[in-house]
Structures are given as structure tokens and as C-alpha cells.
PDB file of N, CA and C in Angstrom:
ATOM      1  N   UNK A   1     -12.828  -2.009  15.800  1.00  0.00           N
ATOM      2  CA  UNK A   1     -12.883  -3.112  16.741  1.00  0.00           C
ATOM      3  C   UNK A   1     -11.479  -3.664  16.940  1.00  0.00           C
ATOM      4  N   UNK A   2     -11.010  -3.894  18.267  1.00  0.00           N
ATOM      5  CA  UNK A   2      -9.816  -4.404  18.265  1.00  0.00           C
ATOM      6  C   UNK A   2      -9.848  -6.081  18.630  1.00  0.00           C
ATOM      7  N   UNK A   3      -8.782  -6.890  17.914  1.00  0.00           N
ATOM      8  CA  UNK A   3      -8.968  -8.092  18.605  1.00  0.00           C
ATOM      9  C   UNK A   3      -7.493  -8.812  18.785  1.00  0.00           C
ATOM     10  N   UNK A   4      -7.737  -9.315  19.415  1.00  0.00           N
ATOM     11  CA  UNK A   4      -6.245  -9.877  20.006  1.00  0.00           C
ATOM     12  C   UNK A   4      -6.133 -11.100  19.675  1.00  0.00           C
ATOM     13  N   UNK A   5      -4.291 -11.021  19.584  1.00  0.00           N
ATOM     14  CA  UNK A   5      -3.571 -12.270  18.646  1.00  0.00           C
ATOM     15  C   UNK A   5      -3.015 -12.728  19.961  1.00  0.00           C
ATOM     16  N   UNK A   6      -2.327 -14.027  20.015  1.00  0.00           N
ATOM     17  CA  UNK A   6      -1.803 -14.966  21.111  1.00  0.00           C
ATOM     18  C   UNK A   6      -0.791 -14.753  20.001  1.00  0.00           C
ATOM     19  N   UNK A   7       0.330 -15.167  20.990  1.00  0.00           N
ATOM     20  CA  UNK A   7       1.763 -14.941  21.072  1.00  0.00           C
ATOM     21  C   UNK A   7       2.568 -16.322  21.936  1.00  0.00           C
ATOM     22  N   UNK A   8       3.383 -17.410  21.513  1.00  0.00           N
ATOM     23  CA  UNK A   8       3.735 -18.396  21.616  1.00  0.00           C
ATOM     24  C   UNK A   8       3.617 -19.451  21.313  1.00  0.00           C
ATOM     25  N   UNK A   9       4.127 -20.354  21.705  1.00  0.00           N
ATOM     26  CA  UNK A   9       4.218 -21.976  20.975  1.00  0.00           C
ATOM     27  C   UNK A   9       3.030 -21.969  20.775  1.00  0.00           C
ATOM     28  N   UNK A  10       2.937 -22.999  19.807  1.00  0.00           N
ATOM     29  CA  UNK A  10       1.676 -23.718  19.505  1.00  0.00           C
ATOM     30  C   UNK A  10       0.749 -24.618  20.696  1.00  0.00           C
ATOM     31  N   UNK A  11      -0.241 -24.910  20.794  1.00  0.00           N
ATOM     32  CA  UNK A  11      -0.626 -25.591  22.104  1.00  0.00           C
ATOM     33  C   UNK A  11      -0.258 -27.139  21.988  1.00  0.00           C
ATOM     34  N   UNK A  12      -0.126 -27.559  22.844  1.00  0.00           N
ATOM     35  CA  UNK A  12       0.844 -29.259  22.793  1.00  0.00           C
ATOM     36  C   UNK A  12       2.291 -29.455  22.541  1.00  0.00           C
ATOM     37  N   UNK A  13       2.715 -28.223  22.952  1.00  0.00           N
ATOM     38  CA  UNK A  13       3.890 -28.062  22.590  1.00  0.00           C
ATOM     39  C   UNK A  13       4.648 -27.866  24.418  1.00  0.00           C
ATOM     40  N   UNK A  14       5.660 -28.386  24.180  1.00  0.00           N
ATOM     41  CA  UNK A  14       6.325 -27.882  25.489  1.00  0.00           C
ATOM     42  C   UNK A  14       7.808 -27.052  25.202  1.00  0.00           C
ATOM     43  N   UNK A  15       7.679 -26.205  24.595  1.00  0.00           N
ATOM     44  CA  UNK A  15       8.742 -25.673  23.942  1.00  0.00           C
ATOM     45  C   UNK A  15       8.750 -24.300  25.073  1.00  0.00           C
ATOM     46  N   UNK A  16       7.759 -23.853  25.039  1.00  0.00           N
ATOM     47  CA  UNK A  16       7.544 -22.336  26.042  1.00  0.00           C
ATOM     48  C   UNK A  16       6.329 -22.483  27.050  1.00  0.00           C
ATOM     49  N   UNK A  17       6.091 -21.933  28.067  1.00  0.00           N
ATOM     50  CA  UNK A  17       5.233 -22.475  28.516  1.00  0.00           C
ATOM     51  C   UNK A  17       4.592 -21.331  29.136  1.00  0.00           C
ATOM     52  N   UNK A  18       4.109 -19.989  28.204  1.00  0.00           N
ATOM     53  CA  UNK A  18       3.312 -18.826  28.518  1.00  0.00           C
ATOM     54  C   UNK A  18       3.321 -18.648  26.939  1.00  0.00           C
ATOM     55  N   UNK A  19       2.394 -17.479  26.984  1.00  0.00           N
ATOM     56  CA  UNK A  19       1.716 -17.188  25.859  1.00  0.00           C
ATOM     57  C   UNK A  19       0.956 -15.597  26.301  1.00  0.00           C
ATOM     58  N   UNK A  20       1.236 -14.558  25.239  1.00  0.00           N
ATOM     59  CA  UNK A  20       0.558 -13.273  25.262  1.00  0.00           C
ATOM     60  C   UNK A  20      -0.703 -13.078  24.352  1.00  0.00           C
ATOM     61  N   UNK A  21      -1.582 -12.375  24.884  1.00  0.00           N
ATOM     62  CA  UNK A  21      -2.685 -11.829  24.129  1.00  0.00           C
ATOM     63  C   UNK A  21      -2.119 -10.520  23.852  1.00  0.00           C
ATOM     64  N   UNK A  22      -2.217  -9.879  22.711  1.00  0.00           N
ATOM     65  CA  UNK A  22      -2.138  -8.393  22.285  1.00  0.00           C
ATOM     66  C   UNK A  22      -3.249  -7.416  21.564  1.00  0.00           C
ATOM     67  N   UNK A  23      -3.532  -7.086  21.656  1.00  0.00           N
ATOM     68  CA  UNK A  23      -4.801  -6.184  21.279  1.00  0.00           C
ATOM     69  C   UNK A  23      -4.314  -5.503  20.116  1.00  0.00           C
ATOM     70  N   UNK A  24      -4.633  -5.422  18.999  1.00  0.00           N
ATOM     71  CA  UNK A  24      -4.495  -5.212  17.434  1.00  0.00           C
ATOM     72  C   UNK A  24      -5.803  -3.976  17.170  1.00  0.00           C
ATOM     73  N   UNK A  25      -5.377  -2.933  16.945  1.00  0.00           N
ATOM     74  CA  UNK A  25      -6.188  -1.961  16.615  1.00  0.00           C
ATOM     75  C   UNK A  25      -6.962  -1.906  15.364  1.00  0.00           C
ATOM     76  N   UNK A  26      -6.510  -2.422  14.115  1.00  0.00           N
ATOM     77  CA  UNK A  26      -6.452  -2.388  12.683  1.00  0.00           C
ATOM     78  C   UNK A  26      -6.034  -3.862  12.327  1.00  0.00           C
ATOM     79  N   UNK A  27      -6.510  -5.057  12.513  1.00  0.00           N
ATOM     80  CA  UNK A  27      -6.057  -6.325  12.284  1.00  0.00           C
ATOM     81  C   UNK A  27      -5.959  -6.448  10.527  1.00  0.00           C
ATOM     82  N   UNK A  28      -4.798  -6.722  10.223  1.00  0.00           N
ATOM     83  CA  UNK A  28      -4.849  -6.975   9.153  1.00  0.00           C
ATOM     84  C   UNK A  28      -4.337  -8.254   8.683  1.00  0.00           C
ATOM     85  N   UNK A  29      -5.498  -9.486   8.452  1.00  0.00           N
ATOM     86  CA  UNK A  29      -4.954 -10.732   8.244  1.00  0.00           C
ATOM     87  C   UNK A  29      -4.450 -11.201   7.323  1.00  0.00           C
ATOM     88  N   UNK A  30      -4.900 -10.576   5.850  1.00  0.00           N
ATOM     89  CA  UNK A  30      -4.503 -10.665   4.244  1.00  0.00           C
ATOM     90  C   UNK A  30      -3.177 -10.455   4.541  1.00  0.00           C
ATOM     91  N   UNK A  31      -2.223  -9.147   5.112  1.00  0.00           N
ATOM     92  CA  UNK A  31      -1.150  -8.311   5.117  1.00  0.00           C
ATOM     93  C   UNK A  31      -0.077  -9.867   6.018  1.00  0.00           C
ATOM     94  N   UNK A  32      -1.251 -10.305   7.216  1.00  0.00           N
ATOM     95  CA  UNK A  32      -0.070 -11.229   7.705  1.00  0.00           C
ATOM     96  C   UNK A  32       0.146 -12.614   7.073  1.00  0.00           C
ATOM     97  N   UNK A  33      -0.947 -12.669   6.363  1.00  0.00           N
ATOM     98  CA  UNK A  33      -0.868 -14.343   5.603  1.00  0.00           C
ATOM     99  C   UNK A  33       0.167 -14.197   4.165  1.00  0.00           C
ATOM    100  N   UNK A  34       0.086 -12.636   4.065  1.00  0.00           N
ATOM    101  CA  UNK A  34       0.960 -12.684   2.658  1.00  0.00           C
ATOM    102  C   UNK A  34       2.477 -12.559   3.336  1.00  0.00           C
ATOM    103  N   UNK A  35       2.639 -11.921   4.214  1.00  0.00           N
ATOM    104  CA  UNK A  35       3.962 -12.416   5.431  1.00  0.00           C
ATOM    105  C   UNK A  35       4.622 -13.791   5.398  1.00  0.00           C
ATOM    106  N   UNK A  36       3.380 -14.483   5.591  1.00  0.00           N
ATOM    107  CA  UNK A  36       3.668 -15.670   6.175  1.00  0.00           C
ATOM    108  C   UNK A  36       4.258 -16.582   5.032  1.00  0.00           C
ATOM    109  N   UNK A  37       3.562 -16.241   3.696  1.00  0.00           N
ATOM    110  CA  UNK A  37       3.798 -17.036   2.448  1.00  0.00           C
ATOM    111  C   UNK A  37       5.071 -16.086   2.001  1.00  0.00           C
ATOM    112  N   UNK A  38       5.924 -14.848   2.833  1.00  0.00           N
ATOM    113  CA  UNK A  38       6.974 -15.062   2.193  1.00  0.00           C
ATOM    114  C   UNK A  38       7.934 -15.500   2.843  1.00  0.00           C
ATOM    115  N   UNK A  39       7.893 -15.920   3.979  1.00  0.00           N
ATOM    116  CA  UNK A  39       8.622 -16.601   4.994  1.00  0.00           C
ATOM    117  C   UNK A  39       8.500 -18.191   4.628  1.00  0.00           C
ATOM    118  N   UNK A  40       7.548 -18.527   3.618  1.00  0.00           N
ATOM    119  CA  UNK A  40       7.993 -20.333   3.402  1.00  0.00           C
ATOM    120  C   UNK A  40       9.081 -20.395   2.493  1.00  0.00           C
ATOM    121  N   UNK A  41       9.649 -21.495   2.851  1.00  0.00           N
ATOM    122  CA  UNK A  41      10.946 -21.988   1.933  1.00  0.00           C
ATOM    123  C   UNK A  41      12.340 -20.831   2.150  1.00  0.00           C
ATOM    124  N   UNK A  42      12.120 -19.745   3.311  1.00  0.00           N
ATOM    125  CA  UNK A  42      13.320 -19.036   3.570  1.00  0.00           C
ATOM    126  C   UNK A  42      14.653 -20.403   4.397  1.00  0.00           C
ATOM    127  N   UNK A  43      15.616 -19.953   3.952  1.00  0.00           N
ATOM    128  CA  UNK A  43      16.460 -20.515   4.957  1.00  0.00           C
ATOM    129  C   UNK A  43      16.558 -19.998   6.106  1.00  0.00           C
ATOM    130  N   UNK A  44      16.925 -20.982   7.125  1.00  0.00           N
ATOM    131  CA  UNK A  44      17.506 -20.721   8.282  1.00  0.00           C
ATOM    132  C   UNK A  44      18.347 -20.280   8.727  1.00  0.00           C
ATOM    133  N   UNK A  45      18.776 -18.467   9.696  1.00  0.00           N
ATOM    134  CA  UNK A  45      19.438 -18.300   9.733  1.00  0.00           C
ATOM    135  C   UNK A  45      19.456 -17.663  11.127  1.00  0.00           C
ATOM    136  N   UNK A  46      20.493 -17.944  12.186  1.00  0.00           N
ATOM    137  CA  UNK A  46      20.837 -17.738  13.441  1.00  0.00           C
ATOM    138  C   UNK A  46      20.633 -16.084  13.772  1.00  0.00           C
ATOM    139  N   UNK A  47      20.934 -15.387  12.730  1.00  0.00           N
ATOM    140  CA  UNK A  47      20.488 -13.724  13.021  1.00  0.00           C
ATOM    141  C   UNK A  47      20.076 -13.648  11.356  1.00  0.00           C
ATOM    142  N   UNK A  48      18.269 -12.809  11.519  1.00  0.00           N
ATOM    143  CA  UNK A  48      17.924 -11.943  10.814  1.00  0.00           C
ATOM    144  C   UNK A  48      17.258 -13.214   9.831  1.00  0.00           C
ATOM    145  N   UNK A  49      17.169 -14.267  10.214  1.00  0.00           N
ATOM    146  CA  UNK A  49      15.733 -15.390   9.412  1.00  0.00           C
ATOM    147  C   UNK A  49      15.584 -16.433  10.478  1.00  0.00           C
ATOM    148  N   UNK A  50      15.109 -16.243  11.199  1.00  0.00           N
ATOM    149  CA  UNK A  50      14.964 -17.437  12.461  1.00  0.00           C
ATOM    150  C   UNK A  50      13.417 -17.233  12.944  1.00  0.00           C
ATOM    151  N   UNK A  51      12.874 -18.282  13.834  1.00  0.00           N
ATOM    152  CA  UNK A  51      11.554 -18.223  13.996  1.00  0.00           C
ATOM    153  C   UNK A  51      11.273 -16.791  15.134  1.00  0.00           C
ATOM    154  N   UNK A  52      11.776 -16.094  15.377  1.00  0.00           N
ATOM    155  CA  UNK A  52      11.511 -14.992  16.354  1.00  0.00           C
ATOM    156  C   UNK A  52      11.372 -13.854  14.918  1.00  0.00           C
ATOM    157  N   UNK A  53      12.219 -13.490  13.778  1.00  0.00           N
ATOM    158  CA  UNK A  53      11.974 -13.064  13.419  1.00  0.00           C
ATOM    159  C   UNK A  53      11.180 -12.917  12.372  1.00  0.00           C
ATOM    160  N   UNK A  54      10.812 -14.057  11.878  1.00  0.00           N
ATOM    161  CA  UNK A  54       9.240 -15.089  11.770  1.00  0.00           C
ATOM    162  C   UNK A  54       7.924 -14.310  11.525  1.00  0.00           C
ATOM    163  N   UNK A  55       7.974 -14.387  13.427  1.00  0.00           N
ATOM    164  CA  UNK A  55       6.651 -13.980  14.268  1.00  0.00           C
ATOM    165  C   UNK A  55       6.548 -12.970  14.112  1.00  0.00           C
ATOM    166  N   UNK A  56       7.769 -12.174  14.358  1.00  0.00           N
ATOM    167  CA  UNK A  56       7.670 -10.586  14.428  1.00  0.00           C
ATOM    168  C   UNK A  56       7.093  -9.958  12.953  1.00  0.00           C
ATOM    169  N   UNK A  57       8.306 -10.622  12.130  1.00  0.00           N
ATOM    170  CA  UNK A  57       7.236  -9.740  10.526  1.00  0.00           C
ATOM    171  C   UNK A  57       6.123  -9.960  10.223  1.00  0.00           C
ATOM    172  N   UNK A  58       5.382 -11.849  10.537  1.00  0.00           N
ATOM    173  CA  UNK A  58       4.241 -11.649  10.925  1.00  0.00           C
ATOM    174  C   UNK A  58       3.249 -11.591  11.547  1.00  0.00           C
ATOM    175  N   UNK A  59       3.341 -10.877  12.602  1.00  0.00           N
ATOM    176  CA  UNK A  59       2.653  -9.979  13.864  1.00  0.00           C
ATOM    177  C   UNK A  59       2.708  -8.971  13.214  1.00  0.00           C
ATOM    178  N   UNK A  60       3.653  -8.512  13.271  1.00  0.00           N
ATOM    179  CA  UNK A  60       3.843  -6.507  12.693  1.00  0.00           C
ATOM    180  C   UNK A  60       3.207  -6.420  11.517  1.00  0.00           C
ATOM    181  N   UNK A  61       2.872  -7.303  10.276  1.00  0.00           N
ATOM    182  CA  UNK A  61       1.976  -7.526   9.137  1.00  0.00           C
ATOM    183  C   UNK A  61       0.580  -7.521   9.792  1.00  0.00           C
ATOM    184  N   UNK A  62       0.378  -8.310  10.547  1.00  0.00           N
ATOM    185  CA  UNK A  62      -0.713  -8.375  11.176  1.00  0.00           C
ATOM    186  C   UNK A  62      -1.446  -6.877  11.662  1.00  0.00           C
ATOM    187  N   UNK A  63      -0.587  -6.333  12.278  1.00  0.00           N
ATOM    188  CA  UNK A  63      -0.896  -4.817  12.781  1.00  0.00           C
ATOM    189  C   UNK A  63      -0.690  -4.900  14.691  1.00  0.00           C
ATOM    190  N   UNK A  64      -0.045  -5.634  14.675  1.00  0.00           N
ATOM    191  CA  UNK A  64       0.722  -5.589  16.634  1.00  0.00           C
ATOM    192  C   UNK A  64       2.094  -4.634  16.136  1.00  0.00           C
ATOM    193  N   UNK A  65       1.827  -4.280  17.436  1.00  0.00           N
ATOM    194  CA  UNK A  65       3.208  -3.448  17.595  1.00  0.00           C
ATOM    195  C   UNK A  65       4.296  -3.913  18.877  1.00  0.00           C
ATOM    196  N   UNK A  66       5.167  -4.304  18.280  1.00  0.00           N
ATOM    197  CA  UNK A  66       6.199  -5.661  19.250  1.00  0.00           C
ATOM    198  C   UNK A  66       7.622  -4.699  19.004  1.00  0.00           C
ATOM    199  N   UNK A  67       8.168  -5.117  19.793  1.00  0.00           N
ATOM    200  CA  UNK A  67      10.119  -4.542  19.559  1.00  0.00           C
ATOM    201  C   UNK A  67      10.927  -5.078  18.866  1.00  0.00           C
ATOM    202  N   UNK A  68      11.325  -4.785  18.051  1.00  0.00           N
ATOM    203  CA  UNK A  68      11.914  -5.354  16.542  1.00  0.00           C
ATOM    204  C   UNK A  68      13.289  -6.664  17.422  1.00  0.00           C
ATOM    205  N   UNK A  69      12.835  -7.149  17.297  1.00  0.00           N
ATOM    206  CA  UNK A  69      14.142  -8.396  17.899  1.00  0.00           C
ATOM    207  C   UNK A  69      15.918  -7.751  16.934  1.00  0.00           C
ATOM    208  N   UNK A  70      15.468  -7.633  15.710  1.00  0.00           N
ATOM    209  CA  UNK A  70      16.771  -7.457  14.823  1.00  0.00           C
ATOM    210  C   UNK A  70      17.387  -6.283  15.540  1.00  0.00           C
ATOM    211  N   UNK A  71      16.776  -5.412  15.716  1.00  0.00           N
ATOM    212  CA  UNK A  71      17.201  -3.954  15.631  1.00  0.00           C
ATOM    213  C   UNK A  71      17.530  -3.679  17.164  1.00  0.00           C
ATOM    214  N   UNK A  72      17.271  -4.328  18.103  1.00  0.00           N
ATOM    215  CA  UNK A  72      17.102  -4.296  19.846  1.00  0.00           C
ATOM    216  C   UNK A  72      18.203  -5.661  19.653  1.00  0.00           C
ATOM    217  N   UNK A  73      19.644  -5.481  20.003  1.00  0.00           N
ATOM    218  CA  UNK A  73      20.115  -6.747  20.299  1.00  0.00           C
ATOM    219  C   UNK A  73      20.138  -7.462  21.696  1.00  0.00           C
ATOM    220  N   UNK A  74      19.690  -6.418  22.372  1.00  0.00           N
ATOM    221  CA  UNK A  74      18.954  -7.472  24.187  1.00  0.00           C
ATOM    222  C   UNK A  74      18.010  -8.139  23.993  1.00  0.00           C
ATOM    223  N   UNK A  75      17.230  -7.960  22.854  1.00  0.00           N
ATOM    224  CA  UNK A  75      15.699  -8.822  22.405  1.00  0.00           C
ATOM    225  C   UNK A  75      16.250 -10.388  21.401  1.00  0.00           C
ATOM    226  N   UNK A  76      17.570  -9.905  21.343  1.00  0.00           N
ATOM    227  CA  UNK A  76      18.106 -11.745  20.671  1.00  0.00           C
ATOM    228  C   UNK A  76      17.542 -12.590  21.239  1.00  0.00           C
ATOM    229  N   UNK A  77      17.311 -12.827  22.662  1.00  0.00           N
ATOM    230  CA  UNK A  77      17.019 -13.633  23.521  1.00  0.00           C
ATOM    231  C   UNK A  77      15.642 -13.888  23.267  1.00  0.00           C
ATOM    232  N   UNK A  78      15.502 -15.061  22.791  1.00  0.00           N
ATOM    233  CA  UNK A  78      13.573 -15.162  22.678  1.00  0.00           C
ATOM    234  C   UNK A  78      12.752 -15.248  24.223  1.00  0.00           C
ATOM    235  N   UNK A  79      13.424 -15.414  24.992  1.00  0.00           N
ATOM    236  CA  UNK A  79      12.372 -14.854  25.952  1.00  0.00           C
ATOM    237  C   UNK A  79      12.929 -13.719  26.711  1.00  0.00           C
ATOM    238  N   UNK A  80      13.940 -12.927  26.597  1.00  0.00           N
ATOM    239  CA  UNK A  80      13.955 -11.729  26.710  1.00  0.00           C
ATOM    240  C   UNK A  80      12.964 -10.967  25.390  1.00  0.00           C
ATOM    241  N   UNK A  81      12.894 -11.142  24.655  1.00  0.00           N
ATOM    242  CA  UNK A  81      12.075 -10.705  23.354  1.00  0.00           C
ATOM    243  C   UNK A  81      10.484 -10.271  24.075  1.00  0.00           C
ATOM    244  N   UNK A  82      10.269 -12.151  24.721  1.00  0.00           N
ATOM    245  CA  UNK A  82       8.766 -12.322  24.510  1.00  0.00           C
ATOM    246  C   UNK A  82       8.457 -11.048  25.698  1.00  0.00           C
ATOM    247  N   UNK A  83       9.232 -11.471  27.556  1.00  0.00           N
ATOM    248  CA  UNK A  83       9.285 -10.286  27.985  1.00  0.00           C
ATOM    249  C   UNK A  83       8.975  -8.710  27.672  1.00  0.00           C
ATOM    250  N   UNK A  84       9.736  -8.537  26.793  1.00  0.00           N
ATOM    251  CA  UNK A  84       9.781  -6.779  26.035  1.00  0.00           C
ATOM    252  C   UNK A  84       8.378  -7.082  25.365  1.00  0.00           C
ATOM    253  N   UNK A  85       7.599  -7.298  25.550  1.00  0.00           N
ATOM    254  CA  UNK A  85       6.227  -7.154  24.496  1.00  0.00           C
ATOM    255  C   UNK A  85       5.594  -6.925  25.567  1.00  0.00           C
ATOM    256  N   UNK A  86       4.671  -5.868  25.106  1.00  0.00           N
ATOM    257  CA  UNK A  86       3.619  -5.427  25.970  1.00  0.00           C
ATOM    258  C   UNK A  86       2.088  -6.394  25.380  1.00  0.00           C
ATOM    259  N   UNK A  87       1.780  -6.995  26.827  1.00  0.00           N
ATOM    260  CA  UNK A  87       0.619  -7.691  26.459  1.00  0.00           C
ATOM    261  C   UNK A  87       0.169  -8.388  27.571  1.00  0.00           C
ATOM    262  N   UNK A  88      -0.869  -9.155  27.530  1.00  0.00           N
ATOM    263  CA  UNK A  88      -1.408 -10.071  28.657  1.00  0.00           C
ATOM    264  C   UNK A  88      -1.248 -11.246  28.508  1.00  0.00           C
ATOM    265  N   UNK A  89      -0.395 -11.707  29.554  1.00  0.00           N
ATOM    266  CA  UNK A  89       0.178 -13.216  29.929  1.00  0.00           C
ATOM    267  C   UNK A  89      -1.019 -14.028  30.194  1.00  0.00           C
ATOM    268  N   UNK A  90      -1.324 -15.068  29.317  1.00  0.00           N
ATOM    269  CA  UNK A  90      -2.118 -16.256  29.672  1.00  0.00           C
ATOM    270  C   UNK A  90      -1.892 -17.060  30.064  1.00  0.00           C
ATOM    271  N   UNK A  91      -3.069 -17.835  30.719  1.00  0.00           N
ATOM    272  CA  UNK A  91      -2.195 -19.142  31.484  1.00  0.00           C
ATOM    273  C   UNK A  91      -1.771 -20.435  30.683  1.00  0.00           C
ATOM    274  N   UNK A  92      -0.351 -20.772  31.088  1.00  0.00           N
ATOM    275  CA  UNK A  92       0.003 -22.054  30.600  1.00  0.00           C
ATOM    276  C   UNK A  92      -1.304 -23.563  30.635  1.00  0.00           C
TER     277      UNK A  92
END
């Protein structure tokens, strides 16, 4: 069964103002929550610990398949990033 993750700000937020659905073949939520708990208490860092690369380790924990922001340096750009993801744009 596949089910799809949303992709962007949080809602009440006016930070971005679109959001992707992605379709996850193999969802694996244990894999992204243990992601997520190793991303607390990281420092902040402008390349290679920032909230884009965040999402990405946990999404890609999750089981989405996104374009590595680190490794693609045209994807620095968080919404050149969000762009490069294949998925379905929801409405603001």
C-alpha cells in the first residue's frame, strides 16, 4: 500500500506557501522517527545541518525518494530543492 507524506511548512505558518504530497511505496515510520530523534539537539549549520537537510534525512528514512540537497548544489536553494521533487502540489 502506498501512502503519501506532505512536504512543507507546517500549517499556520507563512513561511512557504505550497506544499507536496509524495507517494511512499514502503513507508517506514519507526526508520523516520528514529531520524528525527537524531536530528534533536544537532547544531545549526548553514551547509550539511540545516532544516532542508532535516527533512530530507527524514523523508528518505521515511522511504520518499527526493534529490539529496547536499550532494546537488543547485538544490541549496530551498525552493529550488522543493521544485526538484517529484510530487503533487497542494493547495495553499
Amino acid at each position: 500500500m502506498c501512502n503519501p507524506v506532505m512536504i512543507g511548512a507546517p500549517q499556520g505558518t507563512a513561511a512557504y506557501s505550497a506544499a507536496k504530497a509524495l507517494v511512499v511505496a514502503e513507508p517506514r515510520p519507526d526508520v523516520a522517527h528514529a531520524m528525527l530523534l537524531e536530528w534533536q539537539g544537532r547544531d545549526y549549520s548553514l551547509v550539511g545541518s540545516n532544516c532542508m537537510n532535516c527533512a530530507y534525512d527524514v523523508l528518505t528514512a521515511y522511504g520518499a525518494v527526493l534529490p539529496n540537497p547536499t550532494t546537488n548544489p543547485t538544490d541549496w536553494v530551498p525552493n529550488v530543492w522543493f521544485n526538484a521533487i517529484q510530487g503533487t502540489v497542494m493547495p495553499a
